[in-house]
Protein backbone atom coordinates (compact mmCIF):
# COMPACT_ATOMS: atom_id res chain seq x y z
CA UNK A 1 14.89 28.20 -7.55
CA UNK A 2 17.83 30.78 -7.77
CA UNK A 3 17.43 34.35 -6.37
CA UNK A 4 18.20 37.93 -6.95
CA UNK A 5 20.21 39.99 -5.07
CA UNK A 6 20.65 43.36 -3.78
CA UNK A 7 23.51 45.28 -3.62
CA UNK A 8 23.71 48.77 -1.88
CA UNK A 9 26.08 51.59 -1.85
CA UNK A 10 27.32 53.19 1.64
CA UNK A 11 25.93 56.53 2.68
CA UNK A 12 22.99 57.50 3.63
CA UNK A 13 20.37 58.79 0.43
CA UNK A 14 17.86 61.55 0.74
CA UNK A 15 14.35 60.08 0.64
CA UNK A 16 13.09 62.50 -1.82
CA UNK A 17 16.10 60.79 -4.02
CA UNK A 18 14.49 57.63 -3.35
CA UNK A 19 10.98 58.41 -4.22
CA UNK A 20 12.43 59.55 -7.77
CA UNK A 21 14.09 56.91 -8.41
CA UNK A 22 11.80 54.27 -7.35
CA UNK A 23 9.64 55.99 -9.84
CA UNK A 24 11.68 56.10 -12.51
CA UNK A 25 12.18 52.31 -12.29
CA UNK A 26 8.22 51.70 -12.78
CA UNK A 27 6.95 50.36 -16.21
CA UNK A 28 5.29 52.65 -17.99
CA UNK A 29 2.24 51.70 -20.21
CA UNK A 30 0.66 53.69 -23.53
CA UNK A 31 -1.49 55.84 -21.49
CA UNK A 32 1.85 57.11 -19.75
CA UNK A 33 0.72 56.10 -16.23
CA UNK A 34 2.43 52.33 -14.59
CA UNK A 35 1.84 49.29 -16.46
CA UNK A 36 -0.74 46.72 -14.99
CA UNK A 37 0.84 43.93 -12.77
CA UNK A 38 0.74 40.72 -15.02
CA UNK A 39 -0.78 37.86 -12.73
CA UNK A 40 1.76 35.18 -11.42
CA UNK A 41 1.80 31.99 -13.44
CA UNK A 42 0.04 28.97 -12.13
CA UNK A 43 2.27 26.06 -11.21
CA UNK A 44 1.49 22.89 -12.85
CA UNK A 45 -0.84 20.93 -11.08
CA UNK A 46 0.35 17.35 -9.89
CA UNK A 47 -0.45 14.70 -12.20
CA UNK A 48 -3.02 12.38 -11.56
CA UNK A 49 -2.32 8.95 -10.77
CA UNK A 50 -2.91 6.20 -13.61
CA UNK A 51 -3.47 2.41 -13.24
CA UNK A 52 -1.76 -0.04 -15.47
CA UNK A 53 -3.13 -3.02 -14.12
CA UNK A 54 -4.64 -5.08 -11.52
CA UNK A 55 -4.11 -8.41 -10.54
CA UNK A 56 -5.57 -10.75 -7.94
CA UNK A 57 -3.65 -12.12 -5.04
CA UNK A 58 0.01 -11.29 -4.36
CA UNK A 59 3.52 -12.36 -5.86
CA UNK A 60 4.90 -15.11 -3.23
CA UNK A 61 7.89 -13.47 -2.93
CA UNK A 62 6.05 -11.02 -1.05
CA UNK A 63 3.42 -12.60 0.77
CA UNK A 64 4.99 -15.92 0.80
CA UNK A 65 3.94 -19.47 -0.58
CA UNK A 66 0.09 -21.00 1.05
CA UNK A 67 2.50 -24.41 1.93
CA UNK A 68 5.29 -22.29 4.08
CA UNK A 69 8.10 -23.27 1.61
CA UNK A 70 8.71 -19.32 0.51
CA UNK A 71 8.88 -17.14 3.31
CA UNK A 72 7.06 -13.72 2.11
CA UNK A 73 9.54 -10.75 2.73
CA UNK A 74 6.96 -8.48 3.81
CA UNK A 75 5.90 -8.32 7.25
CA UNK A 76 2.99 -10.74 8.29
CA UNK A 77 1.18 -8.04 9.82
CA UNK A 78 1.00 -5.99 6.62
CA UNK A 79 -2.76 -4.64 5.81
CA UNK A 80 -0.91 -3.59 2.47
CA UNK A 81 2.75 -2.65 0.91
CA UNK A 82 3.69 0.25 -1.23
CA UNK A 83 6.51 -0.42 -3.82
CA UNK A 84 8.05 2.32 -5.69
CA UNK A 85 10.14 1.86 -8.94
CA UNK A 86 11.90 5.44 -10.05
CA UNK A 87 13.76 4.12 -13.09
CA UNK A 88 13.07 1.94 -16.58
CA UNK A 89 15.43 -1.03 -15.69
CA UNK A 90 13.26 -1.49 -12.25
CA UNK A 91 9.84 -0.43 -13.63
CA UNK A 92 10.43 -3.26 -16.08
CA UNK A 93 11.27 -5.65 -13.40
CA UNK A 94 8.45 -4.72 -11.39
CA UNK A 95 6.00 -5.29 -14.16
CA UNK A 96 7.40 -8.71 -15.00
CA UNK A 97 7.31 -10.03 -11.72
CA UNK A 98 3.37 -9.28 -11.39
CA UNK A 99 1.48 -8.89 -14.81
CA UNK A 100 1.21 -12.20 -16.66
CA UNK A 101 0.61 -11.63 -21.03
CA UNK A 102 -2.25 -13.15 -20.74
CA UNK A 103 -3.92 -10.47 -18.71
CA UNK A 104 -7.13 -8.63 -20.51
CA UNK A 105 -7.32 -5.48 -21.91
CA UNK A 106 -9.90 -3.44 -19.65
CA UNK A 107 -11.01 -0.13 -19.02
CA UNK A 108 -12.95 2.25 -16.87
CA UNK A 109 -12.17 1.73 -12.62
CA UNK A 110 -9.75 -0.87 -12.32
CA UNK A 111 -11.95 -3.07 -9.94
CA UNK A 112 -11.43 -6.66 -11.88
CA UNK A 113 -7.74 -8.09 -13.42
CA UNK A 114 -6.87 -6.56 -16.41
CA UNK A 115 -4.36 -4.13 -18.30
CA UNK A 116 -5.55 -0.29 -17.83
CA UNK A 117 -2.43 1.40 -19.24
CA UNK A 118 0.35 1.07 -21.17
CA UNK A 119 4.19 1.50 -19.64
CA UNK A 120 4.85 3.56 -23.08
CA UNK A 121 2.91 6.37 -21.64
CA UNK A 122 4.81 6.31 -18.43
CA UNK A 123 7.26 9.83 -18.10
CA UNK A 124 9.88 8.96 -15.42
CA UNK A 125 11.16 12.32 -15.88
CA UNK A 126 7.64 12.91 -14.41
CA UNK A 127 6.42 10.20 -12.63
CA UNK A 128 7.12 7.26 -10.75
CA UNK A 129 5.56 3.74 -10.85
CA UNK A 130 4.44 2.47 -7.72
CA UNK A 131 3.12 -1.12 -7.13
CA UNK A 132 0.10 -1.32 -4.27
CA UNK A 133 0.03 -4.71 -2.71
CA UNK A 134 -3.66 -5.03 -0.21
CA UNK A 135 -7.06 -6.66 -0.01
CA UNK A 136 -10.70 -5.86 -0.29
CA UNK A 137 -13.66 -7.35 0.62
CA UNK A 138 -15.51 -9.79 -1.73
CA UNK A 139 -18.26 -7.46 -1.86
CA UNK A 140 -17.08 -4.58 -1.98
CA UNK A 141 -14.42 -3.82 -4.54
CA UNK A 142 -11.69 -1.41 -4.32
CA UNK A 143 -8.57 -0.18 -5.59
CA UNK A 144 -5.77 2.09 -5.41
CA UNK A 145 -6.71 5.74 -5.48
CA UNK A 146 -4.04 7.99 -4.95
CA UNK A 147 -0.76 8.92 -2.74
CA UNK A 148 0.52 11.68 -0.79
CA UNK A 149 3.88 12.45 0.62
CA UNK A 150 3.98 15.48 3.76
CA UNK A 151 7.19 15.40 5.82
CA UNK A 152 8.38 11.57 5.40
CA UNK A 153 4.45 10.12 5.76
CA UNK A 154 3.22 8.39 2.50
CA UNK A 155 -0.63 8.22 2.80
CA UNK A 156 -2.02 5.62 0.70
CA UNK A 157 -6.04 6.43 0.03
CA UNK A 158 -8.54 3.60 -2.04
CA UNK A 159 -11.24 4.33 -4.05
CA UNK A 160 -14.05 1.99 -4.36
CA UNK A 161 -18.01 1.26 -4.86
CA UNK A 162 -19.09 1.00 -1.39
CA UNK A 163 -21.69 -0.44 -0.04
CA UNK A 164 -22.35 -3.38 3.04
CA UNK A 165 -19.06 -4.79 2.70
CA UNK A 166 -17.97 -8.40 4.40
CA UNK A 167 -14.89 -8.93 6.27
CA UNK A 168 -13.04 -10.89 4.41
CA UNK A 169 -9.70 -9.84 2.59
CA UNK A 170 -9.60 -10.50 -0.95
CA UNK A 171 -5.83 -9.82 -1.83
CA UNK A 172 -4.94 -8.10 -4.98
CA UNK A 173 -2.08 -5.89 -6.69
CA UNK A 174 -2.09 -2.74 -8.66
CA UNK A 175 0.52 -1.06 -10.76
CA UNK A 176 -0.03 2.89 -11.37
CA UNK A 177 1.80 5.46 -12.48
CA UNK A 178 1.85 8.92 -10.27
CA UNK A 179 3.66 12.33 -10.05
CA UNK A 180 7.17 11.85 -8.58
CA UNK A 181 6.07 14.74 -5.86
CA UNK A 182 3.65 12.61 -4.16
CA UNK A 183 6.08 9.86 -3.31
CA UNK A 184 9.10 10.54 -1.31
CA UNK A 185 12.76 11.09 -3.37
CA UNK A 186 14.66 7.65 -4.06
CA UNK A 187 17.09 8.16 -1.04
CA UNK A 188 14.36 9.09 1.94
CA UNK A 189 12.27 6.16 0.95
CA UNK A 190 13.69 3.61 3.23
CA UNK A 191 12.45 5.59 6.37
CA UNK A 192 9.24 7.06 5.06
CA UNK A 193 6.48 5.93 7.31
CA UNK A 194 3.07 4.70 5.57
CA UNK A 195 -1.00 5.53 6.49
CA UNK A 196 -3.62 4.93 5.39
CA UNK A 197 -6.01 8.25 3.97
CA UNK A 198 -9.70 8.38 5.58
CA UNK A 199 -8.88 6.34 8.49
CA UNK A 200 -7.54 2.89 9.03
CA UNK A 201 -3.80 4.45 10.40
CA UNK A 202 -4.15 1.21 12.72
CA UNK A 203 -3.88 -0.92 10.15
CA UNK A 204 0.00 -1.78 8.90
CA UNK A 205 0.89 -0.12 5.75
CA UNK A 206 4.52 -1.10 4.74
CA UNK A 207 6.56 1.72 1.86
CA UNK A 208 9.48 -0.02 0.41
CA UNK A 209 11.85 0.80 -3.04
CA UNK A 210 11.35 -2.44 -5.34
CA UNK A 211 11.48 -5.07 -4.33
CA UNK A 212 10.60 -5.13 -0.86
CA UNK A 213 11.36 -5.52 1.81
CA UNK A 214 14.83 -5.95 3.89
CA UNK A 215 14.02 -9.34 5.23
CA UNK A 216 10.96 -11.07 5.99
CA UNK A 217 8.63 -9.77 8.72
């Protein structure tokens, strides 16, 4: 944001002189007495983050091929794998190489396959689409709730319905649009480090630009 500044003439300046003419610089309202301070303009709260769709498992090319003839590029240890597209060319790619046309049209909390949004609605001026690669248990459902950038750490937080939940992972992906502030800028993405919000920071969460990763874990 650019700034104002001062500039000051030499010599010193009486402080009666002062008083007047800090004074005379005061808006003056109908009643001939200073003008009431107008309040300082909210700043626009962050956008809240919008799924497009869910899909079960994960694209081999990330986790890799059940027969060991595609090596997955993301790291084996990988709880779950944050993807961010910035621009149209790789938001399209990132869509096509996850959402299938036959997908249904769903709405309300994105806890079964379906389409939730539409990329038409999608600002990149504004936002970013990020692609959220993890598991749930098969009784509990969850998805993708939200992401948070503070000094290089992305924290990744789920929503979900709770409940006695088994320990098995039920892998899934989810494409949603969010603010471009809560993700890290395009060039200090590469060494952002990833947690997990309300606990789990010992399980491996893995940020990468689309596609990821570098080579295979």
């Amino acid at each position: 944001m650019p700034t104002a500044g001062a500039s000051s003439s030499p010599g010193r300046v009486r402080p009666a002189v002062l008083v007047l003419a800090a004074a005379a610089l005061l808006p003056v309202g109908c009643g001939g007495g200073p003008a009431p301070a107008q309040p300082t303009p909210s700043p626009e709260p962050p956008l809240a983050p919008r799924t497009l769709a869910m899909v079960d498992g994960w694209r081999e090319e990330l986790r890799g091929s059940p027969d060991g003839s595609i090596v997955g590029a993301a790291p084996a240890d990988a709880f779950g794998v944050l993807e961010v597209a910035y621009d149209d060319a790789t938001v399209r790619a990132m869509w096509d190489a996850v959402v299938p046309a036959d997908l249904p049209v769903r709405s309300g909390d994105p806890h079964e396959p379906g389409l939730y949004g539409d990329l038409a609605d999608v600002d990149l001026d504004e936002q970013a689409v990020v692609l959220w690669s993890s598991g749930e248990s098969g009784s509990c459902p969850s998805w993708f709730g939200g992401v948070r950038t503070d000094d290089s750490v992305v924290r990744v937080t789920t929503a979900g319905e709770g409940g006695t939940c088994t320990a098995d992972y039920q892998p899934y992906q989810v494409l949603a649009a969010v603010d471009r502030d809560d993700v890290p800028p395009p060039a200090e993405l590469p060494s952002a480090r990833g947690t997990f919000g309300g606990g789990g920071d010992h399980l491996r969460l893995v940020v990468s630009p689309f596609p990821c990763c570098s080579a295979p874990g």
